[in-house]
Protein backbone atom coordinates (compact mmCIF):
# COMPACT_ATOMS: atom_id res chain seq x y z
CA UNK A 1 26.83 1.96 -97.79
CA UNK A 2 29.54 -0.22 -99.12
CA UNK A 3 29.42 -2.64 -101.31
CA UNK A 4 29.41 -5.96 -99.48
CA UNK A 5 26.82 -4.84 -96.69
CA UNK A 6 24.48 -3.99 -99.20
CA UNK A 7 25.45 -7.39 -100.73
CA UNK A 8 24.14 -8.96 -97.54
CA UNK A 9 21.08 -7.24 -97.65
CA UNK A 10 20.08 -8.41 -100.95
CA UNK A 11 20.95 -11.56 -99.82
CA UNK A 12 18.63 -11.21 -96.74
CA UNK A 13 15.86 -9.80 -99.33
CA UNK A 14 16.05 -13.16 -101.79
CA UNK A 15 16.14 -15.43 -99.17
CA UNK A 16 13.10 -14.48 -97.49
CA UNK A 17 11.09 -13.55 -100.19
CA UNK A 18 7.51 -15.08 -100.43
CA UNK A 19 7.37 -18.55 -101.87
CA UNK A 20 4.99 -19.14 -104.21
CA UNK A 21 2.68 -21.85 -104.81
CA UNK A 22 4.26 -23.41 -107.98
CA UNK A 23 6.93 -25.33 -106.18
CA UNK A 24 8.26 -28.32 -105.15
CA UNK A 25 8.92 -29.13 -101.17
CA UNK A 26 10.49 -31.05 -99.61
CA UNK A 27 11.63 -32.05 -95.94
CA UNK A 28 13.47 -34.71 -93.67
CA UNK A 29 16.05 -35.61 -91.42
CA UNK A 30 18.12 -36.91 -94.62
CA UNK A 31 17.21 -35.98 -98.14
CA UNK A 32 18.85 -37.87 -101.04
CA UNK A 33 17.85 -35.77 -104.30
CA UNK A 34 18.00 -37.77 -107.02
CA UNK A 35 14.89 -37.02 -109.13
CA UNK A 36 14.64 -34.22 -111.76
CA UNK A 37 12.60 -31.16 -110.52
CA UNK A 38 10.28 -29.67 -113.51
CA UNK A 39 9.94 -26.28 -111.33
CA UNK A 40 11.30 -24.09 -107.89
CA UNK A 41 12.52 -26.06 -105.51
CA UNK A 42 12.39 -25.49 -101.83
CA UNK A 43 14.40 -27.87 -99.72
CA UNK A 44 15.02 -28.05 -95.39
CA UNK A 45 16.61 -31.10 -93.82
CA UNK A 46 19.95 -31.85 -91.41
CA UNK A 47 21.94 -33.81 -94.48
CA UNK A 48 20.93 -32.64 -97.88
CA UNK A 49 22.17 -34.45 -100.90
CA UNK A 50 20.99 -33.28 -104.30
CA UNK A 51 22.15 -34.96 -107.29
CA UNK A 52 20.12 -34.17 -110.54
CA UNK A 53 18.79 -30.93 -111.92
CA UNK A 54 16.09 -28.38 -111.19
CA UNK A 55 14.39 -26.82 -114.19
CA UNK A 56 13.82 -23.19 -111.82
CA UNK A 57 14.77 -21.55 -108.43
CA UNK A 58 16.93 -23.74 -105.88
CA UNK A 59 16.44 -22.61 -102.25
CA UNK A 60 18.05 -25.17 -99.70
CA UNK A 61 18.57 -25.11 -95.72
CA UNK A 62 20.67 -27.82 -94.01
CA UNK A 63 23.27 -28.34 -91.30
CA UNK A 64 25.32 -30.21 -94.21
CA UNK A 65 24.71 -29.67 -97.80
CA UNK A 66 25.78 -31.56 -101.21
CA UNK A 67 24.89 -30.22 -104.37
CA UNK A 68 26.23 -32.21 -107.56
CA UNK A 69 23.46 -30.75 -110.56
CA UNK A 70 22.37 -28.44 -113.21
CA UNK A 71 19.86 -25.78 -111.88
CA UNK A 72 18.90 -23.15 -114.24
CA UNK A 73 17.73 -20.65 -112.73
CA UNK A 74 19.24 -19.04 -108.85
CA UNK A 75 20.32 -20.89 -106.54
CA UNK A 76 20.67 -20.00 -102.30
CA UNK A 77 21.31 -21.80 -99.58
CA UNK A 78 22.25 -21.62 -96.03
CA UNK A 79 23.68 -24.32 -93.87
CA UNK A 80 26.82 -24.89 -91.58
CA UNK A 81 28.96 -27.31 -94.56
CA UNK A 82 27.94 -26.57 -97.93
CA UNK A 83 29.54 -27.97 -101.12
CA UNK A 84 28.13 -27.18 -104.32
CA UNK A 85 29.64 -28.62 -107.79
CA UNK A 86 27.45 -28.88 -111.22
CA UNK A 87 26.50 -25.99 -113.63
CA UNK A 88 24.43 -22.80 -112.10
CA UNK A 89 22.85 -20.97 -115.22
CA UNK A 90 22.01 -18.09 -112.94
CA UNK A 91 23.25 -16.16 -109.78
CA UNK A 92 23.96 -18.30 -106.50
CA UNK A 93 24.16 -17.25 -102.79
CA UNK A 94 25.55 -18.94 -99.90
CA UNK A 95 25.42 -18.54 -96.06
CA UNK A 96 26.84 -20.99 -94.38
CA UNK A 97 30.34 -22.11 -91.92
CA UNK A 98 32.25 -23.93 -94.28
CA UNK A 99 31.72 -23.66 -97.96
CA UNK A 100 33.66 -24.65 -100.83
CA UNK A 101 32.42 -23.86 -104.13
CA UNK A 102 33.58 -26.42 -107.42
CA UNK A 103 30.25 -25.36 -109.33
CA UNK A 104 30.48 -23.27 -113.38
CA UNK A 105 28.48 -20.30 -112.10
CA UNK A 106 26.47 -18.44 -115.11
CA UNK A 107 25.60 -15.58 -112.47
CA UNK A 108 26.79 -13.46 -109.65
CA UNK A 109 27.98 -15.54 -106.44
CA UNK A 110 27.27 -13.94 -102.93
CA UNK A 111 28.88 -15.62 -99.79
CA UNK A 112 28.77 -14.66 -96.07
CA UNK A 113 30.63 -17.35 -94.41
CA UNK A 114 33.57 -18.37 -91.82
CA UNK A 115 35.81 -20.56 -94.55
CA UNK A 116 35.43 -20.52 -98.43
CA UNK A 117 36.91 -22.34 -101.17
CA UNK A 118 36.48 -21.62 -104.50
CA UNK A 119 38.39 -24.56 -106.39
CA UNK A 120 40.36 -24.50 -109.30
CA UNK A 121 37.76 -26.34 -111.16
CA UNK A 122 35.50 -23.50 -111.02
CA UNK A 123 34.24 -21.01 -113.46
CA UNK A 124 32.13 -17.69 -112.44
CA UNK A 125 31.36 -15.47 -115.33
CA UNK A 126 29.92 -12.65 -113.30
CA UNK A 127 30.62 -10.69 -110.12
CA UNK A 128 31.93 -12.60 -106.78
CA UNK A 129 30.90 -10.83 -103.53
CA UNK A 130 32.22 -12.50 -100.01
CA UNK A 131 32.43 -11.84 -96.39
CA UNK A 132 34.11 -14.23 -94.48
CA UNK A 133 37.08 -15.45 -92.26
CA UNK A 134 39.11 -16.70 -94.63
CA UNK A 135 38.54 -17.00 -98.45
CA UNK A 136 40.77 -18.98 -100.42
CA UNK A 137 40.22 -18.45 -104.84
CA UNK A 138 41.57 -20.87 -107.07
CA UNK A 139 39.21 -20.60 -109.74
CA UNK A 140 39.27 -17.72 -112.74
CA UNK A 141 36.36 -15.27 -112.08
CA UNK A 142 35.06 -13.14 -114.79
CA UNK A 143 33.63 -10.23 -113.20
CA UNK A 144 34.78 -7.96 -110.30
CA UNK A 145 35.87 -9.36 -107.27
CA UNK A 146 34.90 -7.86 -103.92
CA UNK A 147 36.38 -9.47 -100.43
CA UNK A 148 36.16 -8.29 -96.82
CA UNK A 149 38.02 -11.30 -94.71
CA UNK A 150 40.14 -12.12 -92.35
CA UNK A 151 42.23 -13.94 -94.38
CA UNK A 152 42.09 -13.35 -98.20
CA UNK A 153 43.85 -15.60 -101.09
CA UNK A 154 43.76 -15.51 -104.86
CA UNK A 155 45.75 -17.87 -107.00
CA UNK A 156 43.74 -16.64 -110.02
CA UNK A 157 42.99 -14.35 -112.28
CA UNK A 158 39.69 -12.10 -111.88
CA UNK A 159 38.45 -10.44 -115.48
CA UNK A 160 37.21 -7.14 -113.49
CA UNK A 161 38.08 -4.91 -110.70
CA UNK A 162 39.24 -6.09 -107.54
CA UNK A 163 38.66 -4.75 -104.15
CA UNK A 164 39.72 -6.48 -101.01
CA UNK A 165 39.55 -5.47 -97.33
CA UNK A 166 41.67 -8.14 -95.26
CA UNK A 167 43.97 -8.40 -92.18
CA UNK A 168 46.70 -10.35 -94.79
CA UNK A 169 45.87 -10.41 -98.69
CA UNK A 170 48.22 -13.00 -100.58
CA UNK A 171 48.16 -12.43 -104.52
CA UNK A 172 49.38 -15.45 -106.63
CA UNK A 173 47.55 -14.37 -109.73
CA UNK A 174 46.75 -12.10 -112.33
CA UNK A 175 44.13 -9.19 -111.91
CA UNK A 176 43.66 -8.01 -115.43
CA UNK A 177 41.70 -4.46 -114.10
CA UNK A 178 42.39 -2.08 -111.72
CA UNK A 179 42.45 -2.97 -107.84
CA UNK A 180 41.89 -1.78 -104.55
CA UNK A 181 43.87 -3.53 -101.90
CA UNK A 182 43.46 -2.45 -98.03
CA UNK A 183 45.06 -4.50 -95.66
CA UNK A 184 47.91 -5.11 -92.19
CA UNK A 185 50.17 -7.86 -94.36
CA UNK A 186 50.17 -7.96 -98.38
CA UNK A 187 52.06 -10.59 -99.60
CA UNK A 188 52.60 -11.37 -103.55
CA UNK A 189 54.46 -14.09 -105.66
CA UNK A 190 57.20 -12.82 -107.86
CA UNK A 191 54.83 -14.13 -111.59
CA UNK A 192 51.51 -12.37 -110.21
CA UNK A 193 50.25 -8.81 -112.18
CA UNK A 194 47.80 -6.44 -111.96
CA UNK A 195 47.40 -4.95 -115.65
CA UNK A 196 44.95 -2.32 -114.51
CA UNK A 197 46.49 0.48 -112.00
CA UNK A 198 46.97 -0.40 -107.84
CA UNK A 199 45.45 1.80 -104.66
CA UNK A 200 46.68 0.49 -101.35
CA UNK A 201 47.18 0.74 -97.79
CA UNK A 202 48.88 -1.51 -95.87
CA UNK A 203 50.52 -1.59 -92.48
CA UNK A 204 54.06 -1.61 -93.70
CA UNK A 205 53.23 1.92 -95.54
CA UNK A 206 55.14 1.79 -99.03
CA UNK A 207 55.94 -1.07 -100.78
CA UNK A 208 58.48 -1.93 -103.82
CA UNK A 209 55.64 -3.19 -105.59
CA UNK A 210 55.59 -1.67 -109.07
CA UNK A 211 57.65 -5.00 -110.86
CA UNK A 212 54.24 -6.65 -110.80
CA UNK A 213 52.16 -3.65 -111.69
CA UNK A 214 51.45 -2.42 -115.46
CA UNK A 215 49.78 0.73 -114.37
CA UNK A 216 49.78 3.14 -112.05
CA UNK A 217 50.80 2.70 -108.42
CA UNK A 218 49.59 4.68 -105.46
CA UNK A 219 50.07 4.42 -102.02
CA UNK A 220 46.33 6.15 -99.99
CA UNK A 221 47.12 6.82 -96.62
CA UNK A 222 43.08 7.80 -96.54
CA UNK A 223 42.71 4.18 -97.17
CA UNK A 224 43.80 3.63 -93.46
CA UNK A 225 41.27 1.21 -92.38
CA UNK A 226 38.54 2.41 -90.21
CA UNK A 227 36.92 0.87 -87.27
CA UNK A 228 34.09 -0.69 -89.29
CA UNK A 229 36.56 -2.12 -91.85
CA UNK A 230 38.68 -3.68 -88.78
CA UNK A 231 35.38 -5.47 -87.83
CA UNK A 232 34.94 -6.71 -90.91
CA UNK A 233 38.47 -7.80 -92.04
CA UNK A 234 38.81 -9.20 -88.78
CA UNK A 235 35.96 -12.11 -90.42
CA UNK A 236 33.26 -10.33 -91.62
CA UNK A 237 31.81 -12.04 -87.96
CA UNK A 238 29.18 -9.24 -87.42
CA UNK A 239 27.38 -9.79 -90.94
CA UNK A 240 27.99 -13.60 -90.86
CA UNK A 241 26.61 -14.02 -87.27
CA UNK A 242 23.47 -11.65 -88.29
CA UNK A 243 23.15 -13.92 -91.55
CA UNK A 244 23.29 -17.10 -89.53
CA UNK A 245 21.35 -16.13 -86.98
CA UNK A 246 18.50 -14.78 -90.18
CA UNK A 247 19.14 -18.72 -91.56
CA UNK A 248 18.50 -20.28 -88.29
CA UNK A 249 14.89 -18.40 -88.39
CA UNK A 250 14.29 -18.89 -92.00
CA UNK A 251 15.13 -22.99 -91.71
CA UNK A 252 12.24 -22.78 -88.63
CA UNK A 253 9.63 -20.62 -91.00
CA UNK A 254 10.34 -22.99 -93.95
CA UNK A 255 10.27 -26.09 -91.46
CA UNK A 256 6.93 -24.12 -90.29
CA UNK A 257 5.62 -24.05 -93.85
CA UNK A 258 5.71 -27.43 -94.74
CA UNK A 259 4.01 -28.59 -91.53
CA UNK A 260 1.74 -25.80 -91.99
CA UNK A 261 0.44 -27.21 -95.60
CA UNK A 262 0.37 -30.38 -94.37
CA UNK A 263 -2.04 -29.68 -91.33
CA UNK A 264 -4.30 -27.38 -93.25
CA UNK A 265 -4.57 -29.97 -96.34
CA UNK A 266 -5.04 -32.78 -94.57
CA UNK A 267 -7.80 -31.37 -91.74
CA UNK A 268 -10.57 -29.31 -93.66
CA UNK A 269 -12.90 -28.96 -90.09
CA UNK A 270 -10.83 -29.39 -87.16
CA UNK A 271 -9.13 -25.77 -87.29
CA UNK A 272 -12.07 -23.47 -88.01
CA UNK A 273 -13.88 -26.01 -85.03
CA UNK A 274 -10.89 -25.02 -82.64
CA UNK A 275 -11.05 -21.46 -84.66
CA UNK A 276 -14.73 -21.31 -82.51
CA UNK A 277 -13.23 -22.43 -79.38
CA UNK A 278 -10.73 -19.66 -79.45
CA UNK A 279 -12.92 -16.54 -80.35
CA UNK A 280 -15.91 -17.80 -77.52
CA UNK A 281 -13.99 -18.84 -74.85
CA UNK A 282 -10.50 -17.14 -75.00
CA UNK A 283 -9.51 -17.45 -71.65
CA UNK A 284 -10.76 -21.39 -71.03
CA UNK A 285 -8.75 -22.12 -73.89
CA UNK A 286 -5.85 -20.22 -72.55
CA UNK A 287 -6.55 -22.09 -69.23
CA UNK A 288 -7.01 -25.34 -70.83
CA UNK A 289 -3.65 -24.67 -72.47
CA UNK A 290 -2.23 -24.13 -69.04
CA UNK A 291 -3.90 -27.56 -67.66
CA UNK A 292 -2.72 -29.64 -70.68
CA UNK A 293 1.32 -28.23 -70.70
CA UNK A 294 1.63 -29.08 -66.46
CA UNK A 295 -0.98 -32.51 -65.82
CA UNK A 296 -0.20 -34.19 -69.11
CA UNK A 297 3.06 -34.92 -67.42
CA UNK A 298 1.77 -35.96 -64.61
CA UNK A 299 -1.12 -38.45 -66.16
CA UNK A 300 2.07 -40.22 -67.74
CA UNK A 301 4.03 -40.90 -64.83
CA UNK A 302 0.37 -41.91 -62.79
CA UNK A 303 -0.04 -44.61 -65.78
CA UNK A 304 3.82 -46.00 -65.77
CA UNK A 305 3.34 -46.71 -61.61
CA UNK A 306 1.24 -50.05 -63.05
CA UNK A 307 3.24 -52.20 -65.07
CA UNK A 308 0.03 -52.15 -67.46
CA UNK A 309 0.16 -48.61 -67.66
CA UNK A 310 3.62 -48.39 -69.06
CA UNK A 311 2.82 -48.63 -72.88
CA UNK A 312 -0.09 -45.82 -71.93
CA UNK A 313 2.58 -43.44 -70.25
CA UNK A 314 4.61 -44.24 -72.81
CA UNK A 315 2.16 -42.90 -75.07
CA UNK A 316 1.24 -39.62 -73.81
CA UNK A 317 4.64 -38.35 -73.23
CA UNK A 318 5.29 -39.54 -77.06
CA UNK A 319 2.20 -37.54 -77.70
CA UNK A 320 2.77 -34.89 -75.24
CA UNK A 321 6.27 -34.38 -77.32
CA UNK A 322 4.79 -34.15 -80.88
CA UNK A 323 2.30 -31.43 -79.64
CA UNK A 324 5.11 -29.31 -77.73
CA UNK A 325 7.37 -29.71 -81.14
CA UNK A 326 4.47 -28.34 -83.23
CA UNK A 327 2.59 -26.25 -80.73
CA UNK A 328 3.15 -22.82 -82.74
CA UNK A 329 2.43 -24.05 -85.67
CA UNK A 330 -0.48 -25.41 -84.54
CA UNK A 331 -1.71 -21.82 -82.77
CA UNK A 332 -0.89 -20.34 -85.68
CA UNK A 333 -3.34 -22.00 -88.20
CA UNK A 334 -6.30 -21.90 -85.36
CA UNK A 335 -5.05 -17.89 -84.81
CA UNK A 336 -5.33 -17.35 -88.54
CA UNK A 337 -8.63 -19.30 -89.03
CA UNK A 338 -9.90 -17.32 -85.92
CA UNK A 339 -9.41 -14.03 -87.82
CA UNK A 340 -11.35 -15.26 -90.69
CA UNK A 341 -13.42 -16.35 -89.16
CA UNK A 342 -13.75 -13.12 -86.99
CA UNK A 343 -13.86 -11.07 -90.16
CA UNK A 344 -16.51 -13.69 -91.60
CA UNK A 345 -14.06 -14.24 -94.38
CA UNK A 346 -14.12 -17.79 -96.00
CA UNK A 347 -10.37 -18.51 -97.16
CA UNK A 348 -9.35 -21.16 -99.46
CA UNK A 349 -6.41 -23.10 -98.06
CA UNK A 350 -3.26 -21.53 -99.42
CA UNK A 351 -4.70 -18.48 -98.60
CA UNK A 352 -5.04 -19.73 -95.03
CA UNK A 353 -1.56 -21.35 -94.95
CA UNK A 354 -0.42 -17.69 -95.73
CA UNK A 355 -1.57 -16.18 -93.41
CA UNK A 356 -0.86 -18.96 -90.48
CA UNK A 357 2.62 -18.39 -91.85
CA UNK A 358 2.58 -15.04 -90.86
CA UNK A 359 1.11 -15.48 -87.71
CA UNK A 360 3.83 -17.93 -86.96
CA UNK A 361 6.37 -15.54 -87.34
CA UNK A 362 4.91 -12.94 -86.07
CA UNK A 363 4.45 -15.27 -82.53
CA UNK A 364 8.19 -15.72 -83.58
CA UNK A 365 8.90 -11.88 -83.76
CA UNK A 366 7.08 -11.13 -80.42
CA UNK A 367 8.85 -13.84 -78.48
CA UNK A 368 12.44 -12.37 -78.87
CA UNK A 369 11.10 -9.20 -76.92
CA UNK A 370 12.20 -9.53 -73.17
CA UNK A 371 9.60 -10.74 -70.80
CA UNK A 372 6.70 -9.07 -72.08
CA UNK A 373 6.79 -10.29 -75.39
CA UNK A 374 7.86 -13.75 -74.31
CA UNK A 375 4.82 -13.56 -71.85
CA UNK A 376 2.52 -12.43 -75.00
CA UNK A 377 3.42 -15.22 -77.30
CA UNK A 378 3.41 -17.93 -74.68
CA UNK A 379 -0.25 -16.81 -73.97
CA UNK A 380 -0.93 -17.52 -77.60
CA UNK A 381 0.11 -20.57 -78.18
CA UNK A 382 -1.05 -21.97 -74.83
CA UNK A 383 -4.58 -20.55 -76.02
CA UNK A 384 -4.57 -21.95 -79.53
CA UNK A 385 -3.39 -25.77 -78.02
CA UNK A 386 -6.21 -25.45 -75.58
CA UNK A 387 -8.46 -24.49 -78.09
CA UNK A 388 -6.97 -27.51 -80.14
CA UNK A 389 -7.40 -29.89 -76.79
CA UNK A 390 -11.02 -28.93 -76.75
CA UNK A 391 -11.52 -29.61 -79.64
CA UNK A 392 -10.29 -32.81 -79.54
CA UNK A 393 -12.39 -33.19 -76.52
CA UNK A 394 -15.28 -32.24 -77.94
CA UNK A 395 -14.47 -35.22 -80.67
CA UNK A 396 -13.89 -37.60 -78.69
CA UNK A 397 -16.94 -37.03 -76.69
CA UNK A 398 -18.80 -37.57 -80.07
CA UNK A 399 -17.35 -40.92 -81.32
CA UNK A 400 -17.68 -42.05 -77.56
């Protein structure tokens, strides 16, 4: 397996490993980060801005990203325009569309992306691993450097071996080990050097290349690329598309999580009440599911006929919205209370919002499969909102 897909799949192993309970979240529409964090920090919104430092783990997902701080332990994120600057004490990966990168890195950095920028301003001390469409490098990197691209650029010097895959390499810098260079179109400036020895393949077969080369030079026509390097010079678009497609589900689970620990801290009786609903009367709920996703609708639109009625039509479909937007999570804590309940086990809350976690994905998981599955998870959630809507029934009926 070479060296950048197994890259990605550590990647994919860090980012969704469990969270733990000693950490800091937070969520929104637009987060400004401006307070220290004394521990991990777990961040989701659509503009995320964070500005001062995080004593621990940084994991952030956002369609647009700013980090300006110290963190001193890893850092990963995902998110379509990411920018980080500061001081990373530890390793720091990146999924995203458009990344530049201005930060001192203390670690390893690991990008899958469609444009990078590393800028001249920063420093990486260990090993740099990207796939992407095009990857410009203007910064000194301390390690080995490992690129599969479209486009690849380096106007710097790297410390360690280099290997790049690309459909046109340009060197305007210094490699001071060996290198491995496999590409259509290799272009070099006239003051670059390699002061380690050079294996390459490139379209135009042999090159007069030695004036920039201190070791030895050899030309591997066995480094012709193959039809899985094509793909992956051609952008890397295969392992970025499967690692944006894995962010797009891990900024849902993380979105799920914090709604999740909300609704189970803040209700200690109403789940394991709609927990009871579900286990004796599965199918009413189901039904009652059913009823609430097609007449709620149609109550609203009955109210906004009156002219007085228009604030209570108003109302539902607000209403109506909210539960649609959080239906799985909320089938997911009643489905994972249910169990317990089944099992006569009495969890203590995080305990709980693990496990509704994992129901949620799991919902998630089943849903992608064609018809059937789709058909399977629908018929959970609709049962575990009509257990909820009997539930709130039965409440009602109570405080009447």
């Amino acid at each position: 397996m070479n060296k950048t897909i197994l890259s990605i799949i550590v990647m994919s192993s860090f980012l969704s490993a469990p969270l733990v309970q000693a950490a800091d979240f937070k969520a929104g529409e637009r987060l400004n980060i401006s307070n220290n964090f004394s521990e991990d920090s777990y961040m989701a919104g659509g503009q995320v801005r964070i500005d001062n430092s995080v004593s621990g783990d940084l994991f952030v997902v956002g369609g647009e990203v700013r980090i300006d701080s110290s963190v001193s332990e890893d850092v990963a994120v995902v998110g379509g325009d990411v920018q980080i600057s500061g001081r990373i004490n530890d390793d720091l990966r990146v999924v995203g569309g458009q990344i530049t990168i201005d930060a001192t890195i203390d670690g390893d950095l690991l990008i899958a992306g469609g444009e990078v920028t590393i800028e001249k301003d920063a420093r990486i001390t260990g090993d740099v691993i990207i796939a992407a469409g095009q990857v410009t490098i203007y910064a000194p990197i301390g390690g080995d450097l490992n690129i599969h691209a479209g486009q690849a650029e380096l106007n710097s010097s790297v410390g360690g071996f280099v290997e790049i895959y690309a459909e046109d390499v340009t060197l305007d810098g210094t490699i001071i080990g060996n290198a491995k260079i496999v590409s259509k179109s290799f272009t070099y400036i006239n003051d670059s050097s390699i002061k380690g020895d050079l294996e390459y393949w490139t379209v135009e077969r042999e090159m007069d290349i030695d004036s920039i080369v201190a070791g030895t030079v050899f030309y591997n026509e066995d480094l012709g690329m193959s039809s899985n390097e094509k793909a992956i010079a051609a952008g890397g678009i295969a392992a970025v598309l499967i690692a944006l497609a894995a962010a797009l589900s891990l900024y849902k689970l993380l979105s799920a999580l914090l709604l999740i620990t909300i609704l189970v801290l803040a209700t200690k009786k109403y789940f394991p009440t709609a927990a009871k609903e579900c286990m004796q009367y599965p199918w009413i709920s189901m039904l009652t599911g059913v009823l609430f996703i097609v007449l709620t609708p149609i109550v609203a639109i009955l109210f906004m006929v009156t002219l007085i009625g228009i604030p209570i039509g108003f109302a539902i479909i607000a209403m109506y919205i909210v539960v649609l937007f959080f239906a799985k999570a909320f089938a997911a804590i009643t489905l994972a209370q249910w169990y317990a309940l089944r099992k006569k086990k009495a969890w203590k809350s995080f305990k709980l919002i693990g496990a509704s976690v994992l129901v949620y994905a799991l919902i998630s998981i089943i849903s992608i499969v064609p018809v059937l599955g789709w058909l399977a998870a629908s018929a959970l959630i609709l049962m575990g909102i009509g257990a909820c809507a009997r539930t709130e029934y039965a409440m009602f009926l109570k405080v009447r």
